[in-house]
N, C-alpha and C. Protein backbone atom coordinates (compact mmCIF):
# COMPACT_ATOMS: atom_id res chain seq x y z
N UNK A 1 0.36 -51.13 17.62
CA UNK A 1 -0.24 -50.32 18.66
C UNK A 1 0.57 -49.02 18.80
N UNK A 2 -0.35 -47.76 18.73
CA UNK A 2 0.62 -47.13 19.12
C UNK A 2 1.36 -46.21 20.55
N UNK A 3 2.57 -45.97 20.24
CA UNK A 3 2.82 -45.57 21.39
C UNK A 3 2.71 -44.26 22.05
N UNK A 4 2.52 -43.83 23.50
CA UNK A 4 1.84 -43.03 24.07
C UNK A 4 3.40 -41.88 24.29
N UNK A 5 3.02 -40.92 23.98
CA UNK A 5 4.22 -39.90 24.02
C UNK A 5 4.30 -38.92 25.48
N UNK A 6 5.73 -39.84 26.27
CA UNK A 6 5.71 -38.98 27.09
C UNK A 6 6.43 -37.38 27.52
N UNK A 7 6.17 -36.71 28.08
CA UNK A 7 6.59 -35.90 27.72
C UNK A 7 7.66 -35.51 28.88
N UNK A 8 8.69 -34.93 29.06
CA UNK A 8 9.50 -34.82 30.53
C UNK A 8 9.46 -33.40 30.97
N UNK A 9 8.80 -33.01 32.04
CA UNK A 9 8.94 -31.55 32.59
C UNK A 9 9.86 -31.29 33.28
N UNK A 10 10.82 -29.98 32.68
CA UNK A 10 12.00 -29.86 33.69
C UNK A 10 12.07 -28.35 33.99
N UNK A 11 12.61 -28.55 35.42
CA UNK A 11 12.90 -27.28 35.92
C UNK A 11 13.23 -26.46 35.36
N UNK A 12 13.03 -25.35 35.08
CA UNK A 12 13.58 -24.42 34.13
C UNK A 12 15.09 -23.51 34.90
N UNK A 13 15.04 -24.07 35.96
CA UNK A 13 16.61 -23.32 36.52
C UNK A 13 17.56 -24.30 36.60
N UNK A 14 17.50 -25.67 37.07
CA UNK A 14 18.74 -26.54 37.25
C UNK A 14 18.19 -27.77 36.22
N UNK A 15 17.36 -28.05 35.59
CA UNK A 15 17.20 -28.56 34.30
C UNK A 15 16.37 -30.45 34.71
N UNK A 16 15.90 -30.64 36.37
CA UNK A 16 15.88 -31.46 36.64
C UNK A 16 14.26 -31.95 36.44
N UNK A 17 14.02 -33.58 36.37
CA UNK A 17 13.02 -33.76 35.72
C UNK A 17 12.30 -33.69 36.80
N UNK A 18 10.63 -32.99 36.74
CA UNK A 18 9.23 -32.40 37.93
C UNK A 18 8.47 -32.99 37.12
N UNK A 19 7.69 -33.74 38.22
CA UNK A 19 6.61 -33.95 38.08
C UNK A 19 5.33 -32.90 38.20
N UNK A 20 4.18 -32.63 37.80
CA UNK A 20 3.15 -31.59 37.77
C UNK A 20 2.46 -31.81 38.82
N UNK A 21 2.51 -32.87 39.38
CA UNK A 21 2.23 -33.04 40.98
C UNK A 21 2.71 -32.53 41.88
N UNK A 22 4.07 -32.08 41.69
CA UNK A 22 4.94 -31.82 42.62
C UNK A 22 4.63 -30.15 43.17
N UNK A 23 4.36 -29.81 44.80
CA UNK A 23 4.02 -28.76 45.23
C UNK A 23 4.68 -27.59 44.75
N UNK A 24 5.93 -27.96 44.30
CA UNK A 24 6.91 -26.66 44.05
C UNK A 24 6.64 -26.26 42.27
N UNK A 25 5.53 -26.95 41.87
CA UNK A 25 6.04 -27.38 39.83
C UNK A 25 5.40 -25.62 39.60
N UNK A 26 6.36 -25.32 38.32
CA UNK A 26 7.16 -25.87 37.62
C UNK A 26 8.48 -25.99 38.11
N UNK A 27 9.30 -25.78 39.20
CA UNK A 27 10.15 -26.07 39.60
C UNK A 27 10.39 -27.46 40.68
N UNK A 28 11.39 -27.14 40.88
CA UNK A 28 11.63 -28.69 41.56
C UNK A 28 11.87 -28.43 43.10
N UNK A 29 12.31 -27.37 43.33
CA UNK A 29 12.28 -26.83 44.39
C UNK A 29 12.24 -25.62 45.10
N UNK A 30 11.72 -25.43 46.31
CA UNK A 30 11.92 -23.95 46.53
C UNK A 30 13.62 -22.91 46.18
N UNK A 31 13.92 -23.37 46.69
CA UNK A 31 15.13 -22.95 45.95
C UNK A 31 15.02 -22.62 44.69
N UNK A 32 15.08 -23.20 43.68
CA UNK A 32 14.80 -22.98 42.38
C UNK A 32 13.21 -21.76 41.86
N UNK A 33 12.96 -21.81 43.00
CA UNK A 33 11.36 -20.74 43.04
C UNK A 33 12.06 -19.57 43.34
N UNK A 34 13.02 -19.54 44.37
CA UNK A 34 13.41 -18.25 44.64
C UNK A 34 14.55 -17.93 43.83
N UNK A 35 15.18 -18.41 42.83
CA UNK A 35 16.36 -18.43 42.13
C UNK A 35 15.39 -17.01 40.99
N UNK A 36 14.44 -17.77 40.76
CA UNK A 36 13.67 -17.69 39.73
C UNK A 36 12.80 -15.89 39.91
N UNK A 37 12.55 -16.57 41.30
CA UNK A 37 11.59 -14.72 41.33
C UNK A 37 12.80 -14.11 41.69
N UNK A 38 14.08 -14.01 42.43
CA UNK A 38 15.25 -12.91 42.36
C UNK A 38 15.94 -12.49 40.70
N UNK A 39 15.50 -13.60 40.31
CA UNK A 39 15.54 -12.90 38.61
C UNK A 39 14.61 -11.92 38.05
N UNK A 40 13.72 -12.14 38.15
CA UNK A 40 12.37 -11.12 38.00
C UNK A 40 12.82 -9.78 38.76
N UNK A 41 12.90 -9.97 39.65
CA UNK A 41 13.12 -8.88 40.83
C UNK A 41 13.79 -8.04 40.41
N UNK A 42 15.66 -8.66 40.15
CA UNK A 42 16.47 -7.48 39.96
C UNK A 42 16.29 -7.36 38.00
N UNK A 43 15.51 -8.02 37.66
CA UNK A 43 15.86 -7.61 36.24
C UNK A 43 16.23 -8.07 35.11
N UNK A 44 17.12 -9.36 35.32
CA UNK A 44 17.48 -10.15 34.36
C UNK A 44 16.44 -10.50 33.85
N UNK A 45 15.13 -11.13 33.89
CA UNK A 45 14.29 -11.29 33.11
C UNK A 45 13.07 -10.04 32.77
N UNK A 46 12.51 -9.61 30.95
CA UNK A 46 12.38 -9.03 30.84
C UNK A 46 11.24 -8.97 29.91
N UNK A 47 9.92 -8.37 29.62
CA UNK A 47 9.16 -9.05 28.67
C UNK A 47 10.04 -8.39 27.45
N UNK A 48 9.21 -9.24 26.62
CA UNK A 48 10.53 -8.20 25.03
C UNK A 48 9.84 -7.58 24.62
N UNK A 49 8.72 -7.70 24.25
CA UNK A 49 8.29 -5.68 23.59
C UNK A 49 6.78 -5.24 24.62
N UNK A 50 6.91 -4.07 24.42
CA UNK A 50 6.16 -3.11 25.04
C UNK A 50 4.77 -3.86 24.85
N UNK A 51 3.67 -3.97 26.10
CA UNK A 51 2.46 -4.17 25.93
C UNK A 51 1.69 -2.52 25.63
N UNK A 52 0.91 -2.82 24.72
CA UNK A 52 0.00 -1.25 24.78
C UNK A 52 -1.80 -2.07 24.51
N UNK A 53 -2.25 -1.15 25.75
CA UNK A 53 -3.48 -1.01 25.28
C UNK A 53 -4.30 -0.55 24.59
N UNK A 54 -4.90 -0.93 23.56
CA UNK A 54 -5.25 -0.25 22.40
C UNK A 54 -6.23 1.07 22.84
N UNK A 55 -7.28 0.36 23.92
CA UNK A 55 -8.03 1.19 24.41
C UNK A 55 -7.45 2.77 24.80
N UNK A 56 -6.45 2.71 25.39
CA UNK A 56 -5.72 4.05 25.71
C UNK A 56 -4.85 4.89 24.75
N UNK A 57 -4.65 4.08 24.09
CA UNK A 57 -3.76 4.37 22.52
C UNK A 57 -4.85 5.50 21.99
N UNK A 58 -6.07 5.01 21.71
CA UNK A 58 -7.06 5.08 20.59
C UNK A 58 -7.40 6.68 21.93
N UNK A 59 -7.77 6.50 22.89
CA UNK A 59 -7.90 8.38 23.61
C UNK A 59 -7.07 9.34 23.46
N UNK A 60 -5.52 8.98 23.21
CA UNK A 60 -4.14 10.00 23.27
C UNK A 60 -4.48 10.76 21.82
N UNK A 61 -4.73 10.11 20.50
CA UNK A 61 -5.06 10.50 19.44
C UNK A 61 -6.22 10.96 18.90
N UNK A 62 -5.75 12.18 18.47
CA UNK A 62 -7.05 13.08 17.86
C UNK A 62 -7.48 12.69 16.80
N UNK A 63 -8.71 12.76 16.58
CA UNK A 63 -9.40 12.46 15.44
C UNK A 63 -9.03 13.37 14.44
N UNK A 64 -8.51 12.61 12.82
CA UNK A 64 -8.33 13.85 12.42
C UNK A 64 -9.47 14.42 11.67
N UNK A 65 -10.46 13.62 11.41
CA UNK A 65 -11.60 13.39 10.51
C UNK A 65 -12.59 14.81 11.27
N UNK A 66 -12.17 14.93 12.53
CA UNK A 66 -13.41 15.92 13.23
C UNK A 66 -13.35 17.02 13.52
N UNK A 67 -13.70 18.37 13.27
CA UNK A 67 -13.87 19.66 13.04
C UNK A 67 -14.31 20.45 14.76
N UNK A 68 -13.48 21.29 15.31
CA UNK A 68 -14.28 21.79 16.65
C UNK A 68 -14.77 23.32 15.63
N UNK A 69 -16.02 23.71 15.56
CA UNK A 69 -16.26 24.44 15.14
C UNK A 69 -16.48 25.63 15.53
């Protein structure tokens, strides 16, 4: 028979095991919620590369294909 794979969710600030039930998830506690957004806040966390929208990309650049006559 085989066996059912569980999986363990843990806080991502003090490393403790949450349940997905739990009001605070993915953390384990408020505390750990606010640990988490004062990181965001001042900076330590950061996306790593630049998002660009292509849509706006594609207006900044001139066509070179097109003639103002």
């Amino acid at each position: 028979m085989p066996r059912k794979r569980t999986v363990r969710l843990r806080c991502p600030i003090c490393k403790k095991v949450v349940k997905s039930q739990d009001a605070e998830f993915p953390f384990c506690s408020e505390r750990c919620r606010l640990i988490d957004l004062g990181k965001w806040a001042s900076g330590q966390y950061v996306i790593s590369s630049p998002l660009r929208d292509t849509s706006e990309s594609e207006l900044e650049q001139p066509n070179p294909e097109r003639t103002d006559d």
